[in-house]
PDB file of N, CA and C in Angstrom:
ATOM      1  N   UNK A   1     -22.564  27.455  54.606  1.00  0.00           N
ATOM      2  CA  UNK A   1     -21.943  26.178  54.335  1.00  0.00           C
ATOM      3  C   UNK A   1     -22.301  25.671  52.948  1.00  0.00           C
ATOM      4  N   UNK A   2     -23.796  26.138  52.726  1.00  0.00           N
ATOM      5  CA  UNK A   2     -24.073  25.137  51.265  1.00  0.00           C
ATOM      6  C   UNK A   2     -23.738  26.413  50.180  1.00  0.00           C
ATOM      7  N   UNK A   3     -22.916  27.833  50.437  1.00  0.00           N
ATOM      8  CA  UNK A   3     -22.397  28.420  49.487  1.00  0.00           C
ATOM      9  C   UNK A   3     -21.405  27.818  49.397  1.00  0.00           C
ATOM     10  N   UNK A   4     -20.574  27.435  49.971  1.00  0.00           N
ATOM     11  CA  UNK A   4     -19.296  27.055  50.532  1.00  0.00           C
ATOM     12  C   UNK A   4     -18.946  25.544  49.875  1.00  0.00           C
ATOM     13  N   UNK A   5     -19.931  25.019  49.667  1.00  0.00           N
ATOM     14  CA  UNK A   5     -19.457  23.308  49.020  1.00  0.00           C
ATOM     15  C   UNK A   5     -19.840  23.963  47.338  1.00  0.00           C
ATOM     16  N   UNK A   6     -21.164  24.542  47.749  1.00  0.00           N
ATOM     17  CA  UNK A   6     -21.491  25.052  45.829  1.00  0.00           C
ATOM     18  C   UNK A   6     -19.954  25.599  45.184  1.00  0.00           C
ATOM     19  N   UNK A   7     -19.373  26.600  45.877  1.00  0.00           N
ATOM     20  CA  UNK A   7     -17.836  27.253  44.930  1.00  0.00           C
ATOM     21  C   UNK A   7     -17.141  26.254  45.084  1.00  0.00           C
ATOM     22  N   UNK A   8     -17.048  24.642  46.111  1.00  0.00           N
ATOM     23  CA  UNK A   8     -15.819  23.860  45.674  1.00  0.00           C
ATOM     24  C   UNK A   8     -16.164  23.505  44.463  1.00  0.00           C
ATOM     25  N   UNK A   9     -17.495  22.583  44.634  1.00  0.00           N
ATOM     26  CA  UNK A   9     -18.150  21.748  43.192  1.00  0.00           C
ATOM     27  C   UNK A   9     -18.090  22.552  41.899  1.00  0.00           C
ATOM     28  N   UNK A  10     -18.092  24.246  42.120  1.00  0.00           N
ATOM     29  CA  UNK A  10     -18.085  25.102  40.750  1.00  0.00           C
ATOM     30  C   UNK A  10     -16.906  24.811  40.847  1.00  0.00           C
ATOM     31  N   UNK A  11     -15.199  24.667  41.342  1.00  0.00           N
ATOM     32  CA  UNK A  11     -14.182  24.755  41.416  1.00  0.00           C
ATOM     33  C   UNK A  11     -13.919  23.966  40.843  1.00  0.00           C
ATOM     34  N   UNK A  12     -14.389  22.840  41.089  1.00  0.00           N
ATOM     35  CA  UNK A  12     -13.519  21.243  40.979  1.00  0.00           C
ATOM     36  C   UNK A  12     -14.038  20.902  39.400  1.00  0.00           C
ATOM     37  N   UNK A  13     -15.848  21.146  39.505  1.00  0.00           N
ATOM     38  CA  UNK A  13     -16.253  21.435  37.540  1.00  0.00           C
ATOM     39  C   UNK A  13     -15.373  21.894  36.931  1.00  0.00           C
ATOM     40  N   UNK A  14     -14.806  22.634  36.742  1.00  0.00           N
ATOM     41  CA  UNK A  14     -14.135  24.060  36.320  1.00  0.00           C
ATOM     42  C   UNK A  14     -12.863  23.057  35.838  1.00  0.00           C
ATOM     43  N   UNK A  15     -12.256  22.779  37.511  1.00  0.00           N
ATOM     44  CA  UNK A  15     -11.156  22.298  37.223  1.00  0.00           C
ATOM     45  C   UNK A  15     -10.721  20.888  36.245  1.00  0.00           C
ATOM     46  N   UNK A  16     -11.903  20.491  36.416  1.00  0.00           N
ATOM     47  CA  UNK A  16     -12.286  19.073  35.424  1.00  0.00           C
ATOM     48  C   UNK A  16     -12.780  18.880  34.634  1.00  0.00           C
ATOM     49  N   UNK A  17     -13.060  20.376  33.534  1.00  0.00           N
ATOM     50  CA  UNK A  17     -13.257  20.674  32.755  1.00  0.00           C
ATOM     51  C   UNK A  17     -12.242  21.064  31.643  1.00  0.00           C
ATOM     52  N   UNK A  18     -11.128  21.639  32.392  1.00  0.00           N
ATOM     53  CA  UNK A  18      -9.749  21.817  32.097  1.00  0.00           C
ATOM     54  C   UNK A  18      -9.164  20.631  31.872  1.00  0.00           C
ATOM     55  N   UNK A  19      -8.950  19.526  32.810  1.00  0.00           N
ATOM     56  CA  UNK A  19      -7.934  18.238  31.996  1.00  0.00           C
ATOM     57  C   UNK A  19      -8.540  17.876  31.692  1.00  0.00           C
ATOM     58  N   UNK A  20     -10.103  18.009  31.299  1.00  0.00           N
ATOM     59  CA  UNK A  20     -10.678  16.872  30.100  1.00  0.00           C
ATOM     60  C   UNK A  20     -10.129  17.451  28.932  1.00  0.00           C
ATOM     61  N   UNK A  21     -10.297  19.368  28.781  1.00  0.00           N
ATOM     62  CA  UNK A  21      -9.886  19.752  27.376  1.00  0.00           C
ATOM     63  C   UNK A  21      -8.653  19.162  27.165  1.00  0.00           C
ATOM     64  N   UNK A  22      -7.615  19.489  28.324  1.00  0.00           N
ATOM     65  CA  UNK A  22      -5.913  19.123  28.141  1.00  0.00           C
ATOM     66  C   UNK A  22      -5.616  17.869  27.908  1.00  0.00           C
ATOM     67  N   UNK A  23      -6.433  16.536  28.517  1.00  0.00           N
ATOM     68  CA  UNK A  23      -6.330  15.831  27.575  1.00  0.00           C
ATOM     69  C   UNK A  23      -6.843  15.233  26.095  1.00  0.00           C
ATOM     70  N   UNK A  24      -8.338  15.893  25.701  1.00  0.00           N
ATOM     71  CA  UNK A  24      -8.927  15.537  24.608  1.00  0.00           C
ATOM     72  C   UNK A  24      -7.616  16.269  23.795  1.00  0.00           C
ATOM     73  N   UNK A  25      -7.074  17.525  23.894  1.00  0.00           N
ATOM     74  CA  UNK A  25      -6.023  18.462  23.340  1.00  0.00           C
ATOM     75  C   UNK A  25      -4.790  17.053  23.041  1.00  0.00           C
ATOM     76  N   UNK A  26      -4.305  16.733  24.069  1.00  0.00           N
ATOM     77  CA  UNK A  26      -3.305  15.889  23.990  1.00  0.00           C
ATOM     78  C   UNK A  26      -3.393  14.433  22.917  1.00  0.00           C
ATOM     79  N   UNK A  27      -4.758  14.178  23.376  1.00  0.00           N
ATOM     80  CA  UNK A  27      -4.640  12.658  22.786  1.00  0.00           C
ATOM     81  C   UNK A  27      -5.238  13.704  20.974  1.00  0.00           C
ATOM     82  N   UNK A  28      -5.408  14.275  20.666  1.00  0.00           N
ATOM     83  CA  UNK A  28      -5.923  14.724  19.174  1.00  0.00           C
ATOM     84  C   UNK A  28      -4.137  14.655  18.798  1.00  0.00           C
ATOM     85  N   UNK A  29      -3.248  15.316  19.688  1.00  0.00           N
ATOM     86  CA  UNK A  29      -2.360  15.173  19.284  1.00  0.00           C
ATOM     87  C   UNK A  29      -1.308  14.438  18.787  1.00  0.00           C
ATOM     88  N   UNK A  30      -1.792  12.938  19.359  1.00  0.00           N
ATOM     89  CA  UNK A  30      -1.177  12.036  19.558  1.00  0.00           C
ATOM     90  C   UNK A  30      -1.787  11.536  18.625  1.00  0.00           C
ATOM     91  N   UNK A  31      -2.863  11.527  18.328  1.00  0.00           N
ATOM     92  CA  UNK A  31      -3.896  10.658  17.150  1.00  0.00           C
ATOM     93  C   UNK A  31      -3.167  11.360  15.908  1.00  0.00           C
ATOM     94  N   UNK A  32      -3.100  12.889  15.776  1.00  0.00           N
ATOM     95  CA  UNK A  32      -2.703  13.450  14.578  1.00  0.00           C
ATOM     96  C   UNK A  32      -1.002  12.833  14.223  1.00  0.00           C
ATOM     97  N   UNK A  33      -0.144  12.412  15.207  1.00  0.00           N
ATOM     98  CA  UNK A  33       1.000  11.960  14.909  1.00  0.00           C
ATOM     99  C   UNK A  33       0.999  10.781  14.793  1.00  0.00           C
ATOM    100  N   UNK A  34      -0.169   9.715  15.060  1.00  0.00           N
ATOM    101  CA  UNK A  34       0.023   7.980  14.633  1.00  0.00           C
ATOM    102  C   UNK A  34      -0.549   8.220  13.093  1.00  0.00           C
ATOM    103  N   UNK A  35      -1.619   9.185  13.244  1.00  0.00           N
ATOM    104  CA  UNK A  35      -1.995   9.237  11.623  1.00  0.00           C
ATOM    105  C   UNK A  35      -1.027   9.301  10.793  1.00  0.00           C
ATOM    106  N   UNK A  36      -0.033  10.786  11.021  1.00  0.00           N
ATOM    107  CA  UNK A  36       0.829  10.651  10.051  1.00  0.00           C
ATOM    108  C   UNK A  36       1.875  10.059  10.066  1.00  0.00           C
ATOM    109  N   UNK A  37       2.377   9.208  11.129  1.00  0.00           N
ATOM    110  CA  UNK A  37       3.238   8.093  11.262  1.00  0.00           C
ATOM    111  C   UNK A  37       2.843   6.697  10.034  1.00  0.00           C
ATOM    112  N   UNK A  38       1.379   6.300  10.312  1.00  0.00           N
ATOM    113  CA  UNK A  38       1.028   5.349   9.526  1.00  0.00           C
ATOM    114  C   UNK A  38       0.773   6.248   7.989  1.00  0.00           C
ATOM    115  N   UNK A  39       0.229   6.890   7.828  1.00  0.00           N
ATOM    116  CA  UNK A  39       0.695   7.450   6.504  1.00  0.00           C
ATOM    117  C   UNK A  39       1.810   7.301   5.782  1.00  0.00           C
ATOM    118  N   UNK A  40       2.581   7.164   6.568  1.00  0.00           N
ATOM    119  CA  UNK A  40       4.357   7.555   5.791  1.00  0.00           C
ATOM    120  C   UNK A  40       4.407   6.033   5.675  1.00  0.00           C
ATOM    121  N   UNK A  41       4.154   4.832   6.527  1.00  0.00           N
ATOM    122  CA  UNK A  41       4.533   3.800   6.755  1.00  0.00           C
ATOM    123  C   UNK A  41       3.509   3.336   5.305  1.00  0.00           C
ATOM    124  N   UNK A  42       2.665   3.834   4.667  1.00  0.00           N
ATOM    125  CA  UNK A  42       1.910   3.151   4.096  1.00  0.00           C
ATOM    126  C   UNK A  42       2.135   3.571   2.628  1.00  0.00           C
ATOM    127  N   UNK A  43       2.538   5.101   2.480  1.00  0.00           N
ATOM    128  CA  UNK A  43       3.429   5.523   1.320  1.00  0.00           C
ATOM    129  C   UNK A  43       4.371   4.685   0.863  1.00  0.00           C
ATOM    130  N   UNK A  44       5.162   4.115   2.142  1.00  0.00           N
ATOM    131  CA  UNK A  44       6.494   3.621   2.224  1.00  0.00           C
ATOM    132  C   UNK A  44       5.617   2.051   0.953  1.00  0.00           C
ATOM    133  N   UNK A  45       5.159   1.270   2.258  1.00  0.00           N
ATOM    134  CA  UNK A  45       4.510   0.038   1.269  1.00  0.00           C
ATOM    135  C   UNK A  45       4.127   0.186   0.044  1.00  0.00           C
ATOM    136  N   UNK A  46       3.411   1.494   0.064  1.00  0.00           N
ATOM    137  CA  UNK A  46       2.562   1.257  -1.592  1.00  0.00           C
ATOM    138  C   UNK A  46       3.936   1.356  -2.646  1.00  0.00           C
ATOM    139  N   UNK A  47       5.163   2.517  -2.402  1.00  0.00           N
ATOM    140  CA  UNK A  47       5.710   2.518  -3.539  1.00  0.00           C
ATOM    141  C   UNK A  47       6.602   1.142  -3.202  1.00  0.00           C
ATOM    142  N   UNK A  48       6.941   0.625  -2.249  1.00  0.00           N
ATOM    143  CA  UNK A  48       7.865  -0.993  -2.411  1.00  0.00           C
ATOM    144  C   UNK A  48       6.322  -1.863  -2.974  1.00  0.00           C
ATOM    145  N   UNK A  49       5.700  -2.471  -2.771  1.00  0.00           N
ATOM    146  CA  UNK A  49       4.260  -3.045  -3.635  1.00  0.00           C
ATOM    147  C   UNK A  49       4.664  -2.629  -4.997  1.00  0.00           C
ATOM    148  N   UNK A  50       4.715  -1.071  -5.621  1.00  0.00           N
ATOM    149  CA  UNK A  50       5.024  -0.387  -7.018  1.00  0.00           C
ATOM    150  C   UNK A  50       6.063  -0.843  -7.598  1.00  0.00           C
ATOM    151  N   UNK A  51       6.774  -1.203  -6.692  1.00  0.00           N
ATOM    152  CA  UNK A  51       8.324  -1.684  -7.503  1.00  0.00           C
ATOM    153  C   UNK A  51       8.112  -2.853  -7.496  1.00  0.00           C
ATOM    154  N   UNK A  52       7.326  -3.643  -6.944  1.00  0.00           N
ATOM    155  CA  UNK A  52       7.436  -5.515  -6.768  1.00  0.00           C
ATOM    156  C   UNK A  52       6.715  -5.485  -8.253  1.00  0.00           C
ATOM    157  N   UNK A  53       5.214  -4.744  -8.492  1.00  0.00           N
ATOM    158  CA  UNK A  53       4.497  -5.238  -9.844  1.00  0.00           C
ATOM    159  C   UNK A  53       5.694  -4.524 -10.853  1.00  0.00           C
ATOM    160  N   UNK A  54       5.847  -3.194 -10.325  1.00  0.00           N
ATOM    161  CA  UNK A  54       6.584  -3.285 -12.228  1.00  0.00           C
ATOM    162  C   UNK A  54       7.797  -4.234 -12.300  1.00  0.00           C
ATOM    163  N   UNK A  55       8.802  -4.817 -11.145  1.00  0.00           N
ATOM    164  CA  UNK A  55       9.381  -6.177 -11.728  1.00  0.00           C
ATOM    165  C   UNK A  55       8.746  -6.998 -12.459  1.00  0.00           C
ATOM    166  N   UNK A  56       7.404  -7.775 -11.580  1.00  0.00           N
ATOM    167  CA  UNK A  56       6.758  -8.349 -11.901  1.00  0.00           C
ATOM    168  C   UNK A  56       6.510  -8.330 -13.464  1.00  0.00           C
ATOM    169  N   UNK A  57       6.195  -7.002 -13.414  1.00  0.00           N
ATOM    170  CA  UNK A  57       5.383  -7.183 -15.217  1.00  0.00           C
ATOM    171  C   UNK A  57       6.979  -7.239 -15.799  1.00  0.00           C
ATOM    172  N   UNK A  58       8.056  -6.356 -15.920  1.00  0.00           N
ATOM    173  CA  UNK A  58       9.555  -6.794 -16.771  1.00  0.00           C
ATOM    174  C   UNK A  58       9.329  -8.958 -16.881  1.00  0.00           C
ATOM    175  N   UNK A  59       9.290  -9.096 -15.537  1.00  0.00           N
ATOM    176  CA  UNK A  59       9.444 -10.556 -16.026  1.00  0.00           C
ATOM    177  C   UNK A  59       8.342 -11.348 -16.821  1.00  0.00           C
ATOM    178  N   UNK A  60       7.462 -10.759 -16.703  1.00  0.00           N
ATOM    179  CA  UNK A  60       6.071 -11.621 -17.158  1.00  0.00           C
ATOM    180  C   UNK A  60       6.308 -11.496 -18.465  1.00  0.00           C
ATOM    181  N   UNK A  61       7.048 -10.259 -18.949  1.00  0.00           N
ATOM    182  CA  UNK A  61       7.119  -9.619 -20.601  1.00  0.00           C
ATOM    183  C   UNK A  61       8.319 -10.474 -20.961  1.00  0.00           C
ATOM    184  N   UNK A  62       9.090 -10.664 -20.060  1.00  0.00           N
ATOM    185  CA  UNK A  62      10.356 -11.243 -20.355  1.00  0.00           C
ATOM    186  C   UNK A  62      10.164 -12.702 -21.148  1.00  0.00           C
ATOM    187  N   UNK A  63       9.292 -13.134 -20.400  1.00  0.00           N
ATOM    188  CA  UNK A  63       8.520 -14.903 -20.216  1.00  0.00           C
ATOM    189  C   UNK A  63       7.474 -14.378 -21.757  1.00  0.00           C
ATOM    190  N   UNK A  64       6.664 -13.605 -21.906  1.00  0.00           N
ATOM    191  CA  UNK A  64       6.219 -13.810 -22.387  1.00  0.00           C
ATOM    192  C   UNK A  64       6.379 -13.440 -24.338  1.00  0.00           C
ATOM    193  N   UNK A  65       7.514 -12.752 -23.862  1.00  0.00           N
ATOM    194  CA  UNK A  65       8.862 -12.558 -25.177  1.00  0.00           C
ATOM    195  C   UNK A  65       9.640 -14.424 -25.685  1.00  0.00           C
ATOM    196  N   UNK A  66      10.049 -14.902 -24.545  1.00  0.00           N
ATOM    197  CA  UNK A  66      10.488 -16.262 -24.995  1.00  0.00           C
ATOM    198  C   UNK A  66       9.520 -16.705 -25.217  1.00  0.00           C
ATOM    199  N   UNK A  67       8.607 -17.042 -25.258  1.00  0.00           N
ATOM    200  CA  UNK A  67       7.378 -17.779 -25.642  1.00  0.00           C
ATOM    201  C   UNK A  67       7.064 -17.648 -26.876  1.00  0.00           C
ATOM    202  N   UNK A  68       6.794 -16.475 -27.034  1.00  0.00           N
ATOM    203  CA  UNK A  68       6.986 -16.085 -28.545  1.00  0.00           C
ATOM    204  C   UNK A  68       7.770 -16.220 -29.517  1.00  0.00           C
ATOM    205  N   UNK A  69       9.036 -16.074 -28.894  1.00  0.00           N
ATOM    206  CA  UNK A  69       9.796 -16.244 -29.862  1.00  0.00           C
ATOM    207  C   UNK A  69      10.239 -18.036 -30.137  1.00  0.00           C
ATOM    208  N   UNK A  70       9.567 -18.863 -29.019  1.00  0.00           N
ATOM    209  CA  UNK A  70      10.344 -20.003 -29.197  1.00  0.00           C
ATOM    210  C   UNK A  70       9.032 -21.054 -30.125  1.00  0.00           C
ATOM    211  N   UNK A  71       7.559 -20.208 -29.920  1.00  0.00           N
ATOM    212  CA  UNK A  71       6.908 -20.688 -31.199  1.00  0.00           C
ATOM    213  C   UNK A  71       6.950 -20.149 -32.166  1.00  0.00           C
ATOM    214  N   UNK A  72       7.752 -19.036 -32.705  1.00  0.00           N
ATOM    215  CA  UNK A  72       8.103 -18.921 -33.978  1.00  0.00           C
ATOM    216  C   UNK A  72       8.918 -19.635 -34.309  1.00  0.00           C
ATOM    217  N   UNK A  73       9.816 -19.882 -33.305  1.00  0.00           N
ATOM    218  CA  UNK A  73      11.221 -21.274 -33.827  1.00  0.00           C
ATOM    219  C   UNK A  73      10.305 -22.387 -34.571  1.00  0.00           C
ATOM    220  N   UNK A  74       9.347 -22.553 -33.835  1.00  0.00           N
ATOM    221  CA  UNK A  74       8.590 -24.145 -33.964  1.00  0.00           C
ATOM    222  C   UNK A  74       7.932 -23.955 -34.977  1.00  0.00           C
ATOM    223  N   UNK A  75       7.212 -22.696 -35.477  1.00  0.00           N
ATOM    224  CA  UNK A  75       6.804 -22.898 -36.885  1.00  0.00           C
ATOM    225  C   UNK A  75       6.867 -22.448 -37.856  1.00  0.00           C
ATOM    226  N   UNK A  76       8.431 -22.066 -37.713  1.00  0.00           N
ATOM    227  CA  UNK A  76       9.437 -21.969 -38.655  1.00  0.00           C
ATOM    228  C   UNK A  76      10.060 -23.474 -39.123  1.00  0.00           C
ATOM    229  N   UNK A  77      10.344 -24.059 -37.775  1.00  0.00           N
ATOM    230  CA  UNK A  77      11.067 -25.770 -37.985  1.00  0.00           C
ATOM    231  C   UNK A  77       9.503 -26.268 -38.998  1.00  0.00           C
ATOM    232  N   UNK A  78       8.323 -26.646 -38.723  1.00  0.00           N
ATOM    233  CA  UNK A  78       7.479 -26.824 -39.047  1.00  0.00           C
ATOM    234  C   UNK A  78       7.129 -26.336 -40.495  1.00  0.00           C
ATOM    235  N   UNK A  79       7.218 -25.350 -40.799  1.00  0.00           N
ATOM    236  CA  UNK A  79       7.482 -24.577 -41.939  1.00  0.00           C
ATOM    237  C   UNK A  79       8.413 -25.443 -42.819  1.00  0.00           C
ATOM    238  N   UNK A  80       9.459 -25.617 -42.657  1.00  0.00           N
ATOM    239  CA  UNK A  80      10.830 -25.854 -43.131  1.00  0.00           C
ATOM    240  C   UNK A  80      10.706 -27.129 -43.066  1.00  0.00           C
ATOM    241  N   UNK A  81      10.197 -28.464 -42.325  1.00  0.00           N
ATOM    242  CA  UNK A  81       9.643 -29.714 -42.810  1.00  0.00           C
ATOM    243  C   UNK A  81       8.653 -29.799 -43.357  1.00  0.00           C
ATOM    244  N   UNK A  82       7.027 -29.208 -43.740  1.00  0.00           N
ATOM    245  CA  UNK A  82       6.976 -28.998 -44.535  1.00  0.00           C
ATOM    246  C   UNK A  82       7.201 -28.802 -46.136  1.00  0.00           C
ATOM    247  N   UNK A  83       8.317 -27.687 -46.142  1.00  0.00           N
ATOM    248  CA  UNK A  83       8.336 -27.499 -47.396  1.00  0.00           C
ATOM    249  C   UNK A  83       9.443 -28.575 -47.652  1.00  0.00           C
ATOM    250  N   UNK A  84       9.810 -29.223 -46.877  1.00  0.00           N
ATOM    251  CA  UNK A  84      11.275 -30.379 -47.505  1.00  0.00           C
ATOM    252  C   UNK A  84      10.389 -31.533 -47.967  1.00  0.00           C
ATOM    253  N   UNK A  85       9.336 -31.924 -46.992  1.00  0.00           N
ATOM    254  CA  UNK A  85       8.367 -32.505 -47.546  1.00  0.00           C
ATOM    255  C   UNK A  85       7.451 -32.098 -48.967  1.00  0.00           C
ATOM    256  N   UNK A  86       7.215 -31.528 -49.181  1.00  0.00           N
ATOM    257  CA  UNK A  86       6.781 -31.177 -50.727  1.00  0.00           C
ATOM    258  C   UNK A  86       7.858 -31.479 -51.726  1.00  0.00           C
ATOM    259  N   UNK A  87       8.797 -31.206 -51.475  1.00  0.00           N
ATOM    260  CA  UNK A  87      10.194 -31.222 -52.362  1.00  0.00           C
ATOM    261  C   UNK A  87      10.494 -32.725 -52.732  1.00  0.00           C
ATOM    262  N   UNK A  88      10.175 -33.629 -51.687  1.00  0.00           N
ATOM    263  CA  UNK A  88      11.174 -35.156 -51.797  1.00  0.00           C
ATOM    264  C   UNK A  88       9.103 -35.759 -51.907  1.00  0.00           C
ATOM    265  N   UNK A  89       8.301 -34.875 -51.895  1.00  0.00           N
ATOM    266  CA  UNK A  89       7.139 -36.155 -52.786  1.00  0.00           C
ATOM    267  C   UNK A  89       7.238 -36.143 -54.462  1.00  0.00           C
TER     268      UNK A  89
END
């Protein structure tokens, strides 16, 4: 009798040794496909993020082109009263 329960308990070990592998097997599998699910999802973000800054910087250059150019207006005008001023003292 106590050979007899020993080969179930070796049986049932055995056997529950098997769906632990089949599932540690399964869920690696499942882990390896959220990995590369979120991978792709995060590729995806970084290059939309890539395209938001390089807008970003076109406009900042854009802004920071009028700026420039609209204090050269000013001290050019400045310039140019100035020198009208020297002229009429």
């Amino acid at each position: 009798m106590e050979a007899k329960l020993e080969g179930r308990i070796q049986a049932l070990e055995s056997k529950l040794k098997r769906r632990i592998q089949e599932a540690e097997t399964k869920l690696e599998g499942r882990i390896q496909e959220v990995e590369t699910r979120l991978e792709g999802r995060i590729q995806a973000v970084e290059t939309k993020l890539e395209g938001r800054i390089e807008n970003l910087r076109q406009e900042v250059k854009v802004e920071i082109n009028t700026a420039f150019n609209k204090t050269m207006l000013l001290f050019t005008a400045i310039g140019v009263v100035l020198a009208l001023l020297s002229l009429f003292r």
